[in-house]
N, C-alpha and C. Protein backbone atom coordinates (compact mmCIF):
# COMPACT_ATOMS: atom_id res chain seq x y z
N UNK A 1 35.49 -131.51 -129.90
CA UNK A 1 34.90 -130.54 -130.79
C UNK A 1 33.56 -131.08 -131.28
N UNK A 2 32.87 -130.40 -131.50
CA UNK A 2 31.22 -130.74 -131.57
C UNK A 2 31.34 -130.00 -133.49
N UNK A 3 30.98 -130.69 -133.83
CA UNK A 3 30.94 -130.65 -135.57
C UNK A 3 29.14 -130.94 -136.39
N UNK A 4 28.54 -129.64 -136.33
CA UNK A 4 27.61 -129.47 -136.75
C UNK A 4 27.70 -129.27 -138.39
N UNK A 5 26.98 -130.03 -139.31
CA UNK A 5 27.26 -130.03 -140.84
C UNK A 5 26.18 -129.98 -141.32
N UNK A 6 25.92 -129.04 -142.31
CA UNK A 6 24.06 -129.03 -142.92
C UNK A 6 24.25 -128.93 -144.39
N UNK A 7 23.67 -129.71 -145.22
CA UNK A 7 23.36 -129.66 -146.56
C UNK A 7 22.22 -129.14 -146.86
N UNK A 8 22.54 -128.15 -147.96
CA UNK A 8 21.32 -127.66 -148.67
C UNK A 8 21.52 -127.90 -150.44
N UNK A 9 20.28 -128.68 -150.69
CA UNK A 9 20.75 -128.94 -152.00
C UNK A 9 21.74 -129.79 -152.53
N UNK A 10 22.70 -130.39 -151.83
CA UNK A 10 23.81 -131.37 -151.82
C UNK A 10 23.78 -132.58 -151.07
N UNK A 11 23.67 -133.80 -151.70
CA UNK A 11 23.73 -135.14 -151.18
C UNK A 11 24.45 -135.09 -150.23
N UNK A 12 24.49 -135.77 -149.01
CA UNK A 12 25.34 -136.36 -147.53
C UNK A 12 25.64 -137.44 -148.40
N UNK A 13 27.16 -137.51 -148.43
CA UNK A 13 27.46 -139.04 -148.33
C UNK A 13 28.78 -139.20 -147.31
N UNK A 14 29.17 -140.49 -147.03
CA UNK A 14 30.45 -140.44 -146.17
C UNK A 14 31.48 -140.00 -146.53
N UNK A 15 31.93 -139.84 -147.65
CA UNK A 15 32.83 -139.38 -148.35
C UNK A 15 33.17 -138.13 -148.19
N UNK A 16 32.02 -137.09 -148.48
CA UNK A 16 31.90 -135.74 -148.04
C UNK A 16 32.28 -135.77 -146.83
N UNK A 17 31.43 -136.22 -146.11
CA UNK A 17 31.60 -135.43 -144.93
C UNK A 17 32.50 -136.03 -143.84
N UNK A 18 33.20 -136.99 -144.38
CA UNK A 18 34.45 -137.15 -143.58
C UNK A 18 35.53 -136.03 -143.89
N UNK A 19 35.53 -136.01 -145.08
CA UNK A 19 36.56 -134.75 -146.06
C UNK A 19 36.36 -133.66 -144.92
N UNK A 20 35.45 -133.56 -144.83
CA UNK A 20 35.30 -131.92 -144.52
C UNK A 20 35.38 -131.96 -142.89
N UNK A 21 35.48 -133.50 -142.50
CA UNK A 21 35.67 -133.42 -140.84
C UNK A 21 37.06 -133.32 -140.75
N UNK A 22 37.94 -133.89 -141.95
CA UNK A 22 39.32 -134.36 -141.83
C UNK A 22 39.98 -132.76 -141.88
N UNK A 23 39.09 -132.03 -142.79
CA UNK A 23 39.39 -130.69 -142.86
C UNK A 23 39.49 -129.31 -141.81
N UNK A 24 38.41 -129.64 -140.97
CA UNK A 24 38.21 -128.86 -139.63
C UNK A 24 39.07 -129.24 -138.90
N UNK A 25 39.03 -130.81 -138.87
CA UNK A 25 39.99 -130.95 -137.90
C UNK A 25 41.98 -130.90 -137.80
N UNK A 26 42.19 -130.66 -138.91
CA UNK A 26 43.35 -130.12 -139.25
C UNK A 26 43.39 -128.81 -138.78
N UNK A 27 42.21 -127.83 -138.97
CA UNK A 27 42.41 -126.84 -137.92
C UNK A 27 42.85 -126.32 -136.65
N UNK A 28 42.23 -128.11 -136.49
CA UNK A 28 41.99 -127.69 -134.47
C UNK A 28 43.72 -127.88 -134.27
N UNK A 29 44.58 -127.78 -135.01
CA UNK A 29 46.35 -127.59 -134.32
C UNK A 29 45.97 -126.21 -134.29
N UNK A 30 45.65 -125.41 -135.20
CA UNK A 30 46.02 -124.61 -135.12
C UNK A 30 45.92 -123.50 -133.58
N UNK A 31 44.14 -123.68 -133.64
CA UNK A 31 43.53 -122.89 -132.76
C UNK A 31 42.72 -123.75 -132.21
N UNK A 32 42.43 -123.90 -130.87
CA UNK A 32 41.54 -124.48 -130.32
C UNK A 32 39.94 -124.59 -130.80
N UNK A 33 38.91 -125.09 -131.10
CA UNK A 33 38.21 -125.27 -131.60
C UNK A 33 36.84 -125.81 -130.99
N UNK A 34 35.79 -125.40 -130.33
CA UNK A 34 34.93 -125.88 -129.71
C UNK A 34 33.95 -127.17 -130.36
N UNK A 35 33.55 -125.56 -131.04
CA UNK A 35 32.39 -126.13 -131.94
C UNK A 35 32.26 -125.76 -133.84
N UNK A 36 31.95 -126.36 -134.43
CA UNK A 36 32.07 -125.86 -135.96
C UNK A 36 30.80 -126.29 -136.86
N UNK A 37 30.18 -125.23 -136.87
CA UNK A 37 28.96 -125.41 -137.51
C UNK A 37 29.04 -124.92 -139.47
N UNK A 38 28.92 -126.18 -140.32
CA UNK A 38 29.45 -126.04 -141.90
C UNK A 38 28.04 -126.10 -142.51
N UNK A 39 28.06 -125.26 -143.04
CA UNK A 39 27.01 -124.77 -144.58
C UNK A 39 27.34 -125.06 -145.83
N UNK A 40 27.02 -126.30 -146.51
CA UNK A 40 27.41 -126.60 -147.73
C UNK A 40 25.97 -126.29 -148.27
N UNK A 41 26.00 -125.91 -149.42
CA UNK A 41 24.79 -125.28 -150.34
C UNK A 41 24.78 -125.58 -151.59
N UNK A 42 24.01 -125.29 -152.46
CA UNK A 42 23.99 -125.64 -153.81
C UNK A 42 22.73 -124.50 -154.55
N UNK A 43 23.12 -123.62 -155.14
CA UNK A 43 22.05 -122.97 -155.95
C UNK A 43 22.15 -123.40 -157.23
N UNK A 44 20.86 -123.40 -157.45
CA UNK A 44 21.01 -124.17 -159.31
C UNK A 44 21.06 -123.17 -160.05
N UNK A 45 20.48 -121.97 -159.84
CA UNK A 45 19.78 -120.74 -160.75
C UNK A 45 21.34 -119.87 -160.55
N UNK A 46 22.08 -119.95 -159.68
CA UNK A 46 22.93 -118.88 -159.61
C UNK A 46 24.20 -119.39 -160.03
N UNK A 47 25.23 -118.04 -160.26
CA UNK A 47 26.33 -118.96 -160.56
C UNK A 47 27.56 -117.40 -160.14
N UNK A 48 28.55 -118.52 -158.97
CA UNK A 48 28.47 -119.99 -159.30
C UNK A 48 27.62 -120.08 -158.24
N UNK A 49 27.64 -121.16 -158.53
CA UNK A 49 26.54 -122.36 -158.06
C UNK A 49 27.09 -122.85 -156.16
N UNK A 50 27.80 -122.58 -155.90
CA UNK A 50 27.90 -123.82 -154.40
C UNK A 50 28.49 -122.54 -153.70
N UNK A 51 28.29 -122.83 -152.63
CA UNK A 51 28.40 -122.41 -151.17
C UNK A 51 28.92 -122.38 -150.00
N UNK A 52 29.86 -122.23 -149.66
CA UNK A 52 30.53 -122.80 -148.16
C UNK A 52 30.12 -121.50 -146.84
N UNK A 53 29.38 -121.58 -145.93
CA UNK A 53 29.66 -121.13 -145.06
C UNK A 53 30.16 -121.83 -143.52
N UNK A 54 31.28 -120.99 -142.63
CA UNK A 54 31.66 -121.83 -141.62
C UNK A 54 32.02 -120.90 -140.61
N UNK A 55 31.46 -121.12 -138.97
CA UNK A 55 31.55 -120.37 -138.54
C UNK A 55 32.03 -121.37 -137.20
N UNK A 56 33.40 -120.95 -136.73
CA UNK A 56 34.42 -122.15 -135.24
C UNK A 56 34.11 -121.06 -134.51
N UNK A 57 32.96 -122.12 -133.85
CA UNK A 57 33.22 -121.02 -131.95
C UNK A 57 34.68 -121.73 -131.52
N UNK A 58 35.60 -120.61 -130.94
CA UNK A 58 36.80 -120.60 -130.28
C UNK A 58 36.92 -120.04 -129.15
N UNK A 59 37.55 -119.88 -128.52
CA UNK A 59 38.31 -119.34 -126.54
C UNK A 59 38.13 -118.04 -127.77
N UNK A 60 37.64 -116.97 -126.75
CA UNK A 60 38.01 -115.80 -127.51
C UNK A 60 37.06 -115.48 -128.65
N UNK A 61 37.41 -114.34 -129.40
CA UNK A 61 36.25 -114.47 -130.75
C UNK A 61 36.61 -115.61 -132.00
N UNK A 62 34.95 -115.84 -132.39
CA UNK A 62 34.86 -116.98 -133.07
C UNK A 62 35.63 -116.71 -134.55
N UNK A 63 35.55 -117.16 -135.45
CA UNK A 63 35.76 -117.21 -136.95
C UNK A 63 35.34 -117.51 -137.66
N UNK A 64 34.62 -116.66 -138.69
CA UNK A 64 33.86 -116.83 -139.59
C UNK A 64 34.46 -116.65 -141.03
N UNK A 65 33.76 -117.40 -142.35
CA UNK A 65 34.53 -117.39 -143.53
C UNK A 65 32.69 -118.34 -144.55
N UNK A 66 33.52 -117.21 -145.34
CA UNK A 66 32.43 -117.61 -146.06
C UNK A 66 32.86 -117.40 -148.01
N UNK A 67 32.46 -118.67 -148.56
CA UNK A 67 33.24 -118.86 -150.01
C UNK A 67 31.74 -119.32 -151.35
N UNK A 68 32.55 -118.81 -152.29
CA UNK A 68 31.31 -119.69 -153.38
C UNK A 68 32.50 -119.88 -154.58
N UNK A 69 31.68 -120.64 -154.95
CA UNK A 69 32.48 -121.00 -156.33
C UNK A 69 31.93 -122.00 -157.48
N UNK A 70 32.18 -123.00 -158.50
CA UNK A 70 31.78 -123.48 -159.23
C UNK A 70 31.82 -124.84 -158.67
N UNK A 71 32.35 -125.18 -157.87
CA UNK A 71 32.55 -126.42 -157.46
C UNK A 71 32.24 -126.14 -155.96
N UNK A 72 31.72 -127.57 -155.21
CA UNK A 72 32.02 -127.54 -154.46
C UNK A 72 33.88 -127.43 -153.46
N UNK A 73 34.36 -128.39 -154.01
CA UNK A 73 35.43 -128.38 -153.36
C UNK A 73 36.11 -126.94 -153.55
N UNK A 74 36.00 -126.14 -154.27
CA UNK A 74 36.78 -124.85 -154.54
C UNK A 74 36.40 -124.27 -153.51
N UNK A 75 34.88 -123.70 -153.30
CA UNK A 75 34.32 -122.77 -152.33
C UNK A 75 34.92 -123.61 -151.02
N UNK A 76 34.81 -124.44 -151.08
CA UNK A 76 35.62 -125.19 -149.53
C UNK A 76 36.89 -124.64 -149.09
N UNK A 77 37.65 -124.54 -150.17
CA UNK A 77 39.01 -124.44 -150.42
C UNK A 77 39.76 -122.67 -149.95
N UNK A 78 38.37 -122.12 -150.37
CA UNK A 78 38.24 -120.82 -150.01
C UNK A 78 38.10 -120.24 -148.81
N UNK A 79 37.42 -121.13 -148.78
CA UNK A 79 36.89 -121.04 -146.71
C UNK A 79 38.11 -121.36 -145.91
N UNK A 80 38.26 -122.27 -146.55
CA UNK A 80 39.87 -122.94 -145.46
C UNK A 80 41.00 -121.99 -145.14
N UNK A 81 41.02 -121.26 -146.46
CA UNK A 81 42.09 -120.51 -146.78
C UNK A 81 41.62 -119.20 -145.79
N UNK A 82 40.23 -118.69 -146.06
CA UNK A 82 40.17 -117.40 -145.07
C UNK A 82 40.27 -117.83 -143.61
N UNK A 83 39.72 -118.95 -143.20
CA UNK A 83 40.17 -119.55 -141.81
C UNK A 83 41.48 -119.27 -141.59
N UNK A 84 42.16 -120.29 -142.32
CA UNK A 84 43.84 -120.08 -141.69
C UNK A 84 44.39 -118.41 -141.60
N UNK A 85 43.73 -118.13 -142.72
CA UNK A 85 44.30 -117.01 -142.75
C UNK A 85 44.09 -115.92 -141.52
N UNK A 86 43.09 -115.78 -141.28
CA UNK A 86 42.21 -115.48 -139.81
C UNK A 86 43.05 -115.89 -138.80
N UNK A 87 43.23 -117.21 -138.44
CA UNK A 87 43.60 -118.16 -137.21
C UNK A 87 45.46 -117.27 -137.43
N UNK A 88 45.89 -117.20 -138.47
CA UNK A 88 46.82 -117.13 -137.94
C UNK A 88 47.74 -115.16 -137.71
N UNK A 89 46.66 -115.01 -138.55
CA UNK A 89 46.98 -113.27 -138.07
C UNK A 89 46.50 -113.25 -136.95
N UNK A 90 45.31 -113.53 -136.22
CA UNK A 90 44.97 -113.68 -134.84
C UNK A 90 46.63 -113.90 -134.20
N UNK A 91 46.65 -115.11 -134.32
CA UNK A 91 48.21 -115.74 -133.31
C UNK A 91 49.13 -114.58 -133.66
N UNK A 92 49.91 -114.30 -134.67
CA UNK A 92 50.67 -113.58 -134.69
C UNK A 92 50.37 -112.04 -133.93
N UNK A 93 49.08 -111.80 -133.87
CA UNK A 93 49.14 -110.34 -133.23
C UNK A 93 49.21 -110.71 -131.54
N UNK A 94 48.72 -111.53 -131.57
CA UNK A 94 48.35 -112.13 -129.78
C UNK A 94 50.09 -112.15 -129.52
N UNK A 95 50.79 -112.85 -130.42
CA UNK A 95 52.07 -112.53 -130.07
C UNK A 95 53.08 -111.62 -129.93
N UNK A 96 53.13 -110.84 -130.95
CA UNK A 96 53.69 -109.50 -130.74
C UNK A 96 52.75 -108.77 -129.86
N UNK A 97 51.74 -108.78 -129.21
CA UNK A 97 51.27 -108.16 -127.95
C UNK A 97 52.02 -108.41 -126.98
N UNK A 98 52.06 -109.88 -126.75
CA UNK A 98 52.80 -110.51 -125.76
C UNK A 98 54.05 -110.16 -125.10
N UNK A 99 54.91 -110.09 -126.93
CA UNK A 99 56.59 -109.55 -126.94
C UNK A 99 56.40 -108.00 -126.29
N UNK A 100 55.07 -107.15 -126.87
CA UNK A 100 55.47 -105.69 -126.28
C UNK A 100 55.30 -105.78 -124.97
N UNK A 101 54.69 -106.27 -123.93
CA UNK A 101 54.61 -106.36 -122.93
C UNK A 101 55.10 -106.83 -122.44
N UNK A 102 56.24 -107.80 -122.33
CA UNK A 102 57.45 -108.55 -121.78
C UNK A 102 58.33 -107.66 -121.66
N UNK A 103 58.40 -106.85 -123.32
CA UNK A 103 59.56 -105.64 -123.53
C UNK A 103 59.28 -104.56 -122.04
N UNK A 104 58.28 -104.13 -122.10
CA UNK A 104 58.43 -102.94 -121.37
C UNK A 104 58.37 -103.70 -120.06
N UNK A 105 58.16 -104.91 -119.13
CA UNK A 105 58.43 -105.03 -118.42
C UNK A 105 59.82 -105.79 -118.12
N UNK A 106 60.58 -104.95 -119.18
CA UNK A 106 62.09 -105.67 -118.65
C UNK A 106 62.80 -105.40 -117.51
N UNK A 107 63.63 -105.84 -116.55
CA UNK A 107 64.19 -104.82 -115.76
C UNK A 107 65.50 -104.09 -116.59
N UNK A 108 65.36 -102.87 -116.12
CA UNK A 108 66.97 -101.63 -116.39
C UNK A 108 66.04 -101.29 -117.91
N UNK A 109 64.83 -101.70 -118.34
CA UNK A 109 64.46 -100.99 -119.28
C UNK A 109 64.08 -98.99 -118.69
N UNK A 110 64.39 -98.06 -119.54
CA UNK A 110 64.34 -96.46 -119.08
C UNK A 110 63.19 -96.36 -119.80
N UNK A 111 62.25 -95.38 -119.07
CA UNK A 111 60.85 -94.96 -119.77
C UNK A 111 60.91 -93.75 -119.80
């Protein structure tokens, strides 16, 4: 996975941005994961104040999620949450597709 990370307004330190690698990459069980390009931000004038945008190219369409909040770690927290949440209604519909189409190709099924 190729892990693109950009600060605006917010110090890089290792700390961060291991967090937030340890974080993507807890993803990649979920759904395969190419590439993940993260937008951490910081507005001073607005509120709230911080920023998360994140957008995983994946097999298939990508996933996008986008959070703000007073903290950084919250708006993070937000993002994560619309990810999974995304990643896994994706899976679940891919699956019951799957099941309907197994169904109707049962044999002795009547149409």
């Amino acid at each position: 996975m190729r892990l693109n990370l950009q600060h605006f307004s917010i110090p890089s330190t290792d700390a961060l941005d291991s967090w937030v690698e340890r974080q993507i990459f807890a993803l990649g069980r979920l759904r395969q994961i190419e590439e993940a390009n993260i937008r951490l931000a910081h507005y001073a004038g607005t509120s709230p104040a911080y920023q998360v945008n994140v957008h995983l190219v994946t097999p298939g369409p990508d996933v996008f999620a986008e959070g703000r909040d007073h903290t950084l770690r919250a708006a993070f927290m937000k993002v994560m949450a619309g990810l999974r949440e995304q990643i896994v209604s994706r899976t679940k519909k891919r699956l019951q597709n799957l099941k309907g189409k197994l169904r109707a190709r049962a044999p002795g099924r009547l149409k």
